[in-house]
N, C-alpha and C. Protein backbone atom coordinates (compact mmCIF):
# COMPACT_ATOMS: atom_id res chain seq x y z
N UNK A 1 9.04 -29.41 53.77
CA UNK A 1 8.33 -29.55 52.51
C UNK A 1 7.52 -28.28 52.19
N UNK A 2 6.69 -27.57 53.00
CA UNK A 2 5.91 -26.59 52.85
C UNK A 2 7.11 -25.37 52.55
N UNK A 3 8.11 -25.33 53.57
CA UNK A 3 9.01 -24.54 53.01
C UNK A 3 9.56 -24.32 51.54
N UNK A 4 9.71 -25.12 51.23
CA UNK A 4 10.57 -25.72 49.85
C UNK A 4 9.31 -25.13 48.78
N UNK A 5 7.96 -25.54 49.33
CA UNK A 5 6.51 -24.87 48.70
C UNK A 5 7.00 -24.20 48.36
N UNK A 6 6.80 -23.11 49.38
CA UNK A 6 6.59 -21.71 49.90
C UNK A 6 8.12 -20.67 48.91
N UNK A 7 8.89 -21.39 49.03
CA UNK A 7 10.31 -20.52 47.92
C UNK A 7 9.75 -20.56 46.60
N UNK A 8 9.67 -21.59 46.29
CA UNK A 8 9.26 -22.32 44.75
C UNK A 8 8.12 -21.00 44.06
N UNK A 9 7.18 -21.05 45.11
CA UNK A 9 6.48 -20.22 44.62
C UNK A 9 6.90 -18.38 44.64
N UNK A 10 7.61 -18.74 45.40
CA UNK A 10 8.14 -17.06 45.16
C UNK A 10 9.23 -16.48 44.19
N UNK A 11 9.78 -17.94 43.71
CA UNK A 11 10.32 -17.61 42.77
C UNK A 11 10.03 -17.46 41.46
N UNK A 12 8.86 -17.99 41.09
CA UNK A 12 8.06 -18.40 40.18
C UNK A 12 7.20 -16.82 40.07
N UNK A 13 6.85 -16.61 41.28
CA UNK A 13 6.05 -15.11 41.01
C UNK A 13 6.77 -14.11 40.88
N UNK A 14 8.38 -14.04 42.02
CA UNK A 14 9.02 -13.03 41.20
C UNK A 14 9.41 -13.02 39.82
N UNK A 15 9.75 -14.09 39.12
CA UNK A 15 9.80 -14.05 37.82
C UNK A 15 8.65 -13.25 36.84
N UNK A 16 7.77 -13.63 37.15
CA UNK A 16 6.37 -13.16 36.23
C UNK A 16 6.68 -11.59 36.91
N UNK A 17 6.74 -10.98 37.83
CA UNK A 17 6.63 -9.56 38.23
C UNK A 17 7.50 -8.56 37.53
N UNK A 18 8.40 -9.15 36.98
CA UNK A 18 9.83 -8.72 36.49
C UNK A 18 9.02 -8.44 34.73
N UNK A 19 8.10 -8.96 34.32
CA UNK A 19 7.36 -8.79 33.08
C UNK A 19 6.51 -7.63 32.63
N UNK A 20 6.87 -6.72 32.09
CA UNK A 20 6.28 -5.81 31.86
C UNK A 20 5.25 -5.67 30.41
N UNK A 21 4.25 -5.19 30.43
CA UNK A 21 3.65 -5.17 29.02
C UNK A 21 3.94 -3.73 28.00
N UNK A 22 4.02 -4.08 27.01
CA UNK A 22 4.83 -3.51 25.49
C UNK A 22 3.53 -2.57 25.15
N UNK A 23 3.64 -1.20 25.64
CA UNK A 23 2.15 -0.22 24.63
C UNK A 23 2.76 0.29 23.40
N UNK A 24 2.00 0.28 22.39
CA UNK A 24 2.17 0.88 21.51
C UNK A 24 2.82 2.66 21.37
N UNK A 25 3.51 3.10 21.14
CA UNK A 25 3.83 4.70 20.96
C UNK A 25 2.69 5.58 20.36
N UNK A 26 2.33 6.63 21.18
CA UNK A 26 1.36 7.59 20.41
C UNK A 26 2.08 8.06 19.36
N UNK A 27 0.85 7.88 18.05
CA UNK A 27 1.58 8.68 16.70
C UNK A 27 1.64 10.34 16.58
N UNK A 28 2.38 10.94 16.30
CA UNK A 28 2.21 11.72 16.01
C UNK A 28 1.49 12.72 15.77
N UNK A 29 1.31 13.86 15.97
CA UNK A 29 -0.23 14.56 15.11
C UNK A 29 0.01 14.96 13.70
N UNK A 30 -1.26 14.38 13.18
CA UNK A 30 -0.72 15.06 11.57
C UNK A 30 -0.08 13.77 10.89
N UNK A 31 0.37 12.50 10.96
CA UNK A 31 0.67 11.54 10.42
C UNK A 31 -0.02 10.37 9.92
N UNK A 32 -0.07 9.54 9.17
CA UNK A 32 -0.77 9.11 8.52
C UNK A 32 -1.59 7.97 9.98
N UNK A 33 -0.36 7.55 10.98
CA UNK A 33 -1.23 7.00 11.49
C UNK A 33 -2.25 7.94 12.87
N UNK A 34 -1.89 8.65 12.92
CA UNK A 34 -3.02 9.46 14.11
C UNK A 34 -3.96 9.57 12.93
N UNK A 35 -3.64 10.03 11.93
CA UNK A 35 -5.06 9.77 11.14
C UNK A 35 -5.93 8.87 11.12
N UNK A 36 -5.54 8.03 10.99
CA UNK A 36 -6.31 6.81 10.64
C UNK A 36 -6.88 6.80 11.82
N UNK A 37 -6.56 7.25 13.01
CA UNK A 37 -6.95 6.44 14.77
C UNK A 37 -7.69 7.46 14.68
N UNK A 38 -8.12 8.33 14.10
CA UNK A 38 -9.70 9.93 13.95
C UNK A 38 -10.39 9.61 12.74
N UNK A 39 -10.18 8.17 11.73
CA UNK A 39 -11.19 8.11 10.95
C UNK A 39 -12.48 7.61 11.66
N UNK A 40 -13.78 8.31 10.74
CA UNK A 40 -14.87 7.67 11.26
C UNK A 40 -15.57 7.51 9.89
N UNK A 41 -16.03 6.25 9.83
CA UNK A 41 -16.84 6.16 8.30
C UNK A 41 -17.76 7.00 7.76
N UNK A 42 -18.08 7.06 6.76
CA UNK A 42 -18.62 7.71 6.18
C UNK A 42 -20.43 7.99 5.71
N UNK A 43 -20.25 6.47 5.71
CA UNK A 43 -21.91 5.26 5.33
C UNK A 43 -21.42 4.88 4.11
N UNK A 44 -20.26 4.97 3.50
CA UNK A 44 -20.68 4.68 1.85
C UNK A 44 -18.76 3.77 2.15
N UNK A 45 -19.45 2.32 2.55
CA UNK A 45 -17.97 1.45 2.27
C UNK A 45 -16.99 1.46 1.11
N UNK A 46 -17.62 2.27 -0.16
CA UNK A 46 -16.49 2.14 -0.98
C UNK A 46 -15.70 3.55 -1.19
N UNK A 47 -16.38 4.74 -0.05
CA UNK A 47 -15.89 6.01 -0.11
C UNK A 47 -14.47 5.62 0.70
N UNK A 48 -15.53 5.18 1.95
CA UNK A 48 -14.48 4.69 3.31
C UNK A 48 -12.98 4.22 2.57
N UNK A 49 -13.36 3.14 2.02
CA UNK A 49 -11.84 2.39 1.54
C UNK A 49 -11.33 3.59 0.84
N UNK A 50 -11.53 4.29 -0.62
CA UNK A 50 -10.53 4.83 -1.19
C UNK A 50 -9.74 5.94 0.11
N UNK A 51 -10.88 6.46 1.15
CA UNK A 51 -10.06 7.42 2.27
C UNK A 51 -9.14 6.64 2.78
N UNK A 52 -9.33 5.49 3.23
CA UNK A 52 -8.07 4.77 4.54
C UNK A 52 -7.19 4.74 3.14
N UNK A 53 -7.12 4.26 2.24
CA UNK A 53 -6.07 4.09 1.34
C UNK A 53 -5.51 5.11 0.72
N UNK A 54 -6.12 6.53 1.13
CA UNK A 54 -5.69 7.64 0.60
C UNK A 54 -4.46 8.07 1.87
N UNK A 55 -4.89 7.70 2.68
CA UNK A 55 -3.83 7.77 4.63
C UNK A 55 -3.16 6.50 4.04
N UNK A 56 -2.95 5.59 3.61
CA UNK A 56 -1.87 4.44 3.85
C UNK A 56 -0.83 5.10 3.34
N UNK A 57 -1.61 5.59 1.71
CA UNK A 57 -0.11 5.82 0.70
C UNK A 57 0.45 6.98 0.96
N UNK A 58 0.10 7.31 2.04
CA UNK A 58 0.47 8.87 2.61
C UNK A 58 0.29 10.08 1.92
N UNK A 59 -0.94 10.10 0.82
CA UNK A 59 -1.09 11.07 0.43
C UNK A 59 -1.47 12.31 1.66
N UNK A 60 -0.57 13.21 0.58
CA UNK A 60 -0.68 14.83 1.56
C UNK A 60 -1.94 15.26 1.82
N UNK A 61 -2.73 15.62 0.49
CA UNK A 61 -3.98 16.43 0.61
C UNK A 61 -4.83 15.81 -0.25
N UNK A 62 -6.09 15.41 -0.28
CA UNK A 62 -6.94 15.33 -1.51
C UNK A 62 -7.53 16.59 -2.31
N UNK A 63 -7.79 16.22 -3.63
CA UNK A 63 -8.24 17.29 -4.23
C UNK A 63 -9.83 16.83 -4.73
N UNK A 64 -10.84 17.20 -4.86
CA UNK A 64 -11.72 17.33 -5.25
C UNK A 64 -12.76 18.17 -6.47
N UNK A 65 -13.74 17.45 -7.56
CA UNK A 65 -13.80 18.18 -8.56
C UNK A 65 -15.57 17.64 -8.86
N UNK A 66 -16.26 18.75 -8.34
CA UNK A 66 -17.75 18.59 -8.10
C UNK A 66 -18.20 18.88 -9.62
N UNK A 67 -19.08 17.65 -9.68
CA UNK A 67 -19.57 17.67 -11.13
C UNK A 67 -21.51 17.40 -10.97
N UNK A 68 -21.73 18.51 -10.85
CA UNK A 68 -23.70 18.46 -10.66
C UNK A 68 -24.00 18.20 -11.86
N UNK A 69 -23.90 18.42 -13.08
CA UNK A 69 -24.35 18.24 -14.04
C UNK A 69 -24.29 16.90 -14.88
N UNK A 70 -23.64 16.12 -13.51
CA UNK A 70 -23.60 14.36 -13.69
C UNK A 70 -23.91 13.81 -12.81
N UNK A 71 -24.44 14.62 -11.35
CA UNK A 71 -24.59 14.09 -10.10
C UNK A 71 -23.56 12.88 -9.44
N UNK A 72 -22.11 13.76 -9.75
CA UNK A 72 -20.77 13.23 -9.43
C UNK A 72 -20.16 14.28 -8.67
N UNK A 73 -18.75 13.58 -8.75
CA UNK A 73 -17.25 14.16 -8.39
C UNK A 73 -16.50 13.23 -8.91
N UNK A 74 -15.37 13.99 -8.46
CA UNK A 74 -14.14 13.32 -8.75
C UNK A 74 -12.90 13.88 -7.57
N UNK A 75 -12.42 12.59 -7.29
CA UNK A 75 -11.16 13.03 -6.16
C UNK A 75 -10.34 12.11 -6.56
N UNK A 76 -9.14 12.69 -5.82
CA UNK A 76 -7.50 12.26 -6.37
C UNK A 76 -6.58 13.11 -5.30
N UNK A 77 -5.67 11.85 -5.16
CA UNK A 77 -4.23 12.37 -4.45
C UNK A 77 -3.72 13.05 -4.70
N UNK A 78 -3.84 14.67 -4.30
CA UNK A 78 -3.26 16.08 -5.23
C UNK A 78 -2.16 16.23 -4.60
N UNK A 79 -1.58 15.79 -3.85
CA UNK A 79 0.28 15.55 -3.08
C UNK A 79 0.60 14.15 -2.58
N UNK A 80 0.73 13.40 -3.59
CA UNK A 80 1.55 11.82 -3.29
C UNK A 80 2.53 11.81 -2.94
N UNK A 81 3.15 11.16 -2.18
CA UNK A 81 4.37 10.69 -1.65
C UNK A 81 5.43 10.93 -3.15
N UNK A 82 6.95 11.54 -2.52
CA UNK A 82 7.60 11.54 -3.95
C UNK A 82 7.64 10.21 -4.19
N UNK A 83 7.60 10.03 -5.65
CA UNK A 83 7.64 8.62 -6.16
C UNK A 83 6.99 7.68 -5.84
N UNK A 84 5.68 8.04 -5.83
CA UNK A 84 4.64 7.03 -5.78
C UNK A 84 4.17 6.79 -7.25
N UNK A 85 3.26 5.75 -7.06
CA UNK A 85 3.56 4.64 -8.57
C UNK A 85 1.88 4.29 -8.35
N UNK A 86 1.43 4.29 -6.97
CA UNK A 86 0.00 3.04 -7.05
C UNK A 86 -0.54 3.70 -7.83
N UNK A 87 -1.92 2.82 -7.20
CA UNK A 87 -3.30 3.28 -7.78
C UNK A 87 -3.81 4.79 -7.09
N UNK A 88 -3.49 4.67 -5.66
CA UNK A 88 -4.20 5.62 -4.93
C UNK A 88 -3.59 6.93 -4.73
N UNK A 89 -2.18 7.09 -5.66
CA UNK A 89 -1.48 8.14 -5.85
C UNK A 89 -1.84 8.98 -7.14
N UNK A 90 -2.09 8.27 -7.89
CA UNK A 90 -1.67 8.60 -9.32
C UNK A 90 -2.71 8.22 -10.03
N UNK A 91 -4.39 8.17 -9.64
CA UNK A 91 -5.42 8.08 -10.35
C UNK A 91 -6.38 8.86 -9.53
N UNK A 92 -7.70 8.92 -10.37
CA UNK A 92 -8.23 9.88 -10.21
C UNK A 92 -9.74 8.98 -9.70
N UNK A 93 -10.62 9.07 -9.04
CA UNK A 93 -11.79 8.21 -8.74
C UNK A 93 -13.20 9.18 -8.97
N UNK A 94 -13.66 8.79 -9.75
CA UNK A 94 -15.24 9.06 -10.28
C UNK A 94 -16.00 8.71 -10.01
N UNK A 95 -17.05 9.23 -9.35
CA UNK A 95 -18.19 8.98 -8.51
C UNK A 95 -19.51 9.35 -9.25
N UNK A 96 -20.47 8.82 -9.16
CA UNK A 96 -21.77 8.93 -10.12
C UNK A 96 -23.18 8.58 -9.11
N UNK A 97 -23.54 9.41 -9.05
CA UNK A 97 -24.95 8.92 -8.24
C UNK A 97 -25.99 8.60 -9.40
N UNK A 98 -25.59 8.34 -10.43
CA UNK A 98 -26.38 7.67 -11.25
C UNK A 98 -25.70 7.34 -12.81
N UNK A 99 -24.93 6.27 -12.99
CA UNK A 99 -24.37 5.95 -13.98
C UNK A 99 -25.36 5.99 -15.30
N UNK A 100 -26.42 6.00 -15.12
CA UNK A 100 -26.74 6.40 -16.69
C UNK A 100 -27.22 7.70 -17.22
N UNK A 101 -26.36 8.78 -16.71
CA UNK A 101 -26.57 9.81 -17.05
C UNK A 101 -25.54 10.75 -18.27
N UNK A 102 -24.90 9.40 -18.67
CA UNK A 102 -23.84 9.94 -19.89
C UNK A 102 -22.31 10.80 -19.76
N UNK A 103 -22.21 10.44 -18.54
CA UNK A 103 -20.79 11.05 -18.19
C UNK A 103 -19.74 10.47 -19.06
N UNK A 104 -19.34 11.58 -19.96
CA UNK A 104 -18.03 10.91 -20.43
C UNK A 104 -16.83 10.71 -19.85
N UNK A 105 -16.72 11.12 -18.91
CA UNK A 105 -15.61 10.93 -17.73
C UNK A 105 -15.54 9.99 -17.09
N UNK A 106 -16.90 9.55 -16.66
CA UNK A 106 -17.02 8.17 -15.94
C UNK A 106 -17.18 7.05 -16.91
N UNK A 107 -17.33 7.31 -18.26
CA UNK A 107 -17.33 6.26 -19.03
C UNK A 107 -16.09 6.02 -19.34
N UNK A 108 -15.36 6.85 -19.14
CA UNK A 108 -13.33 6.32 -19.92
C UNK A 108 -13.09 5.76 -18.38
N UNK A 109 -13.70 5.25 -17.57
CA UNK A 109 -12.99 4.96 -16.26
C UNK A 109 -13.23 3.96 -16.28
N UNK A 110 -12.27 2.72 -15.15
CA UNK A 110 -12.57 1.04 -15.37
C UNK A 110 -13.16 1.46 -13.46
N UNK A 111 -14.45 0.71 -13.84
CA UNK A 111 -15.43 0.50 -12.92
C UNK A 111 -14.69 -0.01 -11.34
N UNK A 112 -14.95 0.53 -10.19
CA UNK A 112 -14.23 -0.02 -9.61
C UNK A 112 -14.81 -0.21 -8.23
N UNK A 113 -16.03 0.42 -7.57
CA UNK A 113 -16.97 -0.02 -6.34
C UNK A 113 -18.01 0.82 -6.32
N UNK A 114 -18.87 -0.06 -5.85
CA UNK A 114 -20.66 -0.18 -5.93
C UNK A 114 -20.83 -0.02 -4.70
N UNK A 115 -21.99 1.25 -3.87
CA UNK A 115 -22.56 0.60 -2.89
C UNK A 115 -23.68 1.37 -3.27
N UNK A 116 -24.80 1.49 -1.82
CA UNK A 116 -25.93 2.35 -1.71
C UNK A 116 -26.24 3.46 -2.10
N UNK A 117 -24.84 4.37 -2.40
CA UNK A 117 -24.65 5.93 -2.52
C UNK A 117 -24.87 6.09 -3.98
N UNK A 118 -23.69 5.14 -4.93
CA UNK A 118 -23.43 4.76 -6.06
C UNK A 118 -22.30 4.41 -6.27
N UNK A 119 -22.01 4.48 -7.69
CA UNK A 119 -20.61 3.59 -7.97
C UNK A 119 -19.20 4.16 -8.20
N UNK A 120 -18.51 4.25 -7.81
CA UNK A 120 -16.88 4.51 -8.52
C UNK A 120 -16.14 3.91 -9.32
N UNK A 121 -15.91 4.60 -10.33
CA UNK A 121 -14.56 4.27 -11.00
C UNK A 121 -13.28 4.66 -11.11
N UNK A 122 -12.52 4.20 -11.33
CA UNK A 122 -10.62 4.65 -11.70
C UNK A 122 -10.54 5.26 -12.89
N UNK A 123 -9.95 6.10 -13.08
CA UNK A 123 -9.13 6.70 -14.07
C UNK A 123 -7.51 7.00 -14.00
N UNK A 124 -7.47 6.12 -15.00
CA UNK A 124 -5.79 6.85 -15.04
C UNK A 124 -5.08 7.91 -15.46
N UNK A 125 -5.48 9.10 -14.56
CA UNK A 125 -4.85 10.19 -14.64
C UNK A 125 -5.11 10.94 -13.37
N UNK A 126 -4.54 11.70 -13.15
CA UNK A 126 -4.30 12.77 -12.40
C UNK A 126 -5.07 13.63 -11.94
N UNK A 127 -6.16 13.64 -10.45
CA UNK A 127 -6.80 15.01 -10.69
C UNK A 127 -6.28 16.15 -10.84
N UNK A 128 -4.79 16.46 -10.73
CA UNK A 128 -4.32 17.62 -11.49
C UNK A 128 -4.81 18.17 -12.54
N UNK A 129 -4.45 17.11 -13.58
CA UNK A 129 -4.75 16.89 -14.71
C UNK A 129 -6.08 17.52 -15.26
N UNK A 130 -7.07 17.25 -14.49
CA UNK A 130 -8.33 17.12 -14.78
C UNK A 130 -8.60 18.74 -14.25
N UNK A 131 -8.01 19.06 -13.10
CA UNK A 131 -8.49 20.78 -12.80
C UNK A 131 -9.33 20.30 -11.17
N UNK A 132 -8.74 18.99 -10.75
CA UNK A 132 -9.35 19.66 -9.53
C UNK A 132 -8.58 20.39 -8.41
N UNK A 133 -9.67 20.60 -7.52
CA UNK A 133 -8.99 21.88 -6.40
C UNK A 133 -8.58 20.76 -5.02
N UNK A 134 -7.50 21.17 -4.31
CA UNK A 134 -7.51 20.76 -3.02
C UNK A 134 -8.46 21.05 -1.79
């Protein structure tokens, strides 16, 4: 009987030994996901999101377009994936550290996140368009 134990259980453990665990593949350098695994926030949760979503849609480079005389910017996906269509390709995001300072730029934009820093909006167009730099 103890014998009969004694197999039972060794067969039972060689089975489980034969199980190996599944790691994930290191990404790449330079790809959207090693990127993401070197983001570190920013403090401003609604900067954070448009960045991780600027790495999802695999944009190439951002471009940027410093506006002091509104206590803004503006950034946009200045190399989208060919044939990208979203939001985070093909619009432009306006930033305001103080929305009532008469930006007409940020006023043609549909409002789109609030935090501590200030607010962003969307525009549909292009920071190309607009003249910013990478």
């Amino acid at each position: 009987m103890l014998r009969n134990l004694v197999v039972f259980l060794c067969v039972i453990l060689s089975g489980c030994a034969a199980k190996r665990a599944h790691t994930m593949p290191v990404p790449a350098e330079g790809t959207r996901e090693a990127l993401l695994l070197d983001f570190a926030p920013s403090g401003s949760p609604c900067l954070d999101g448009i960045i991780v979503n600027f790495l999802h849609v695999g944009c190439g480079s951002v471009a940027t377009m410093h506006r002091p005389e509104f206590m803004g910017m503006a950034l946009g996906c200045h190399q989208p994936q060919p044939g990208a269509t979203d939001l985070f390709s093909r619009g432009t995001f306006i930033y305001s550290g103080n929305p009532t300072m008469g930006d007409p730029l940020f006023e043609s934009a549909m409002p789109y996140c609030g935090d501590n820093t200030g607010v962003y909006a969307v525009l549909d167009a292009s920071i190309r368009e607009l003249g910013g730099n990478e």
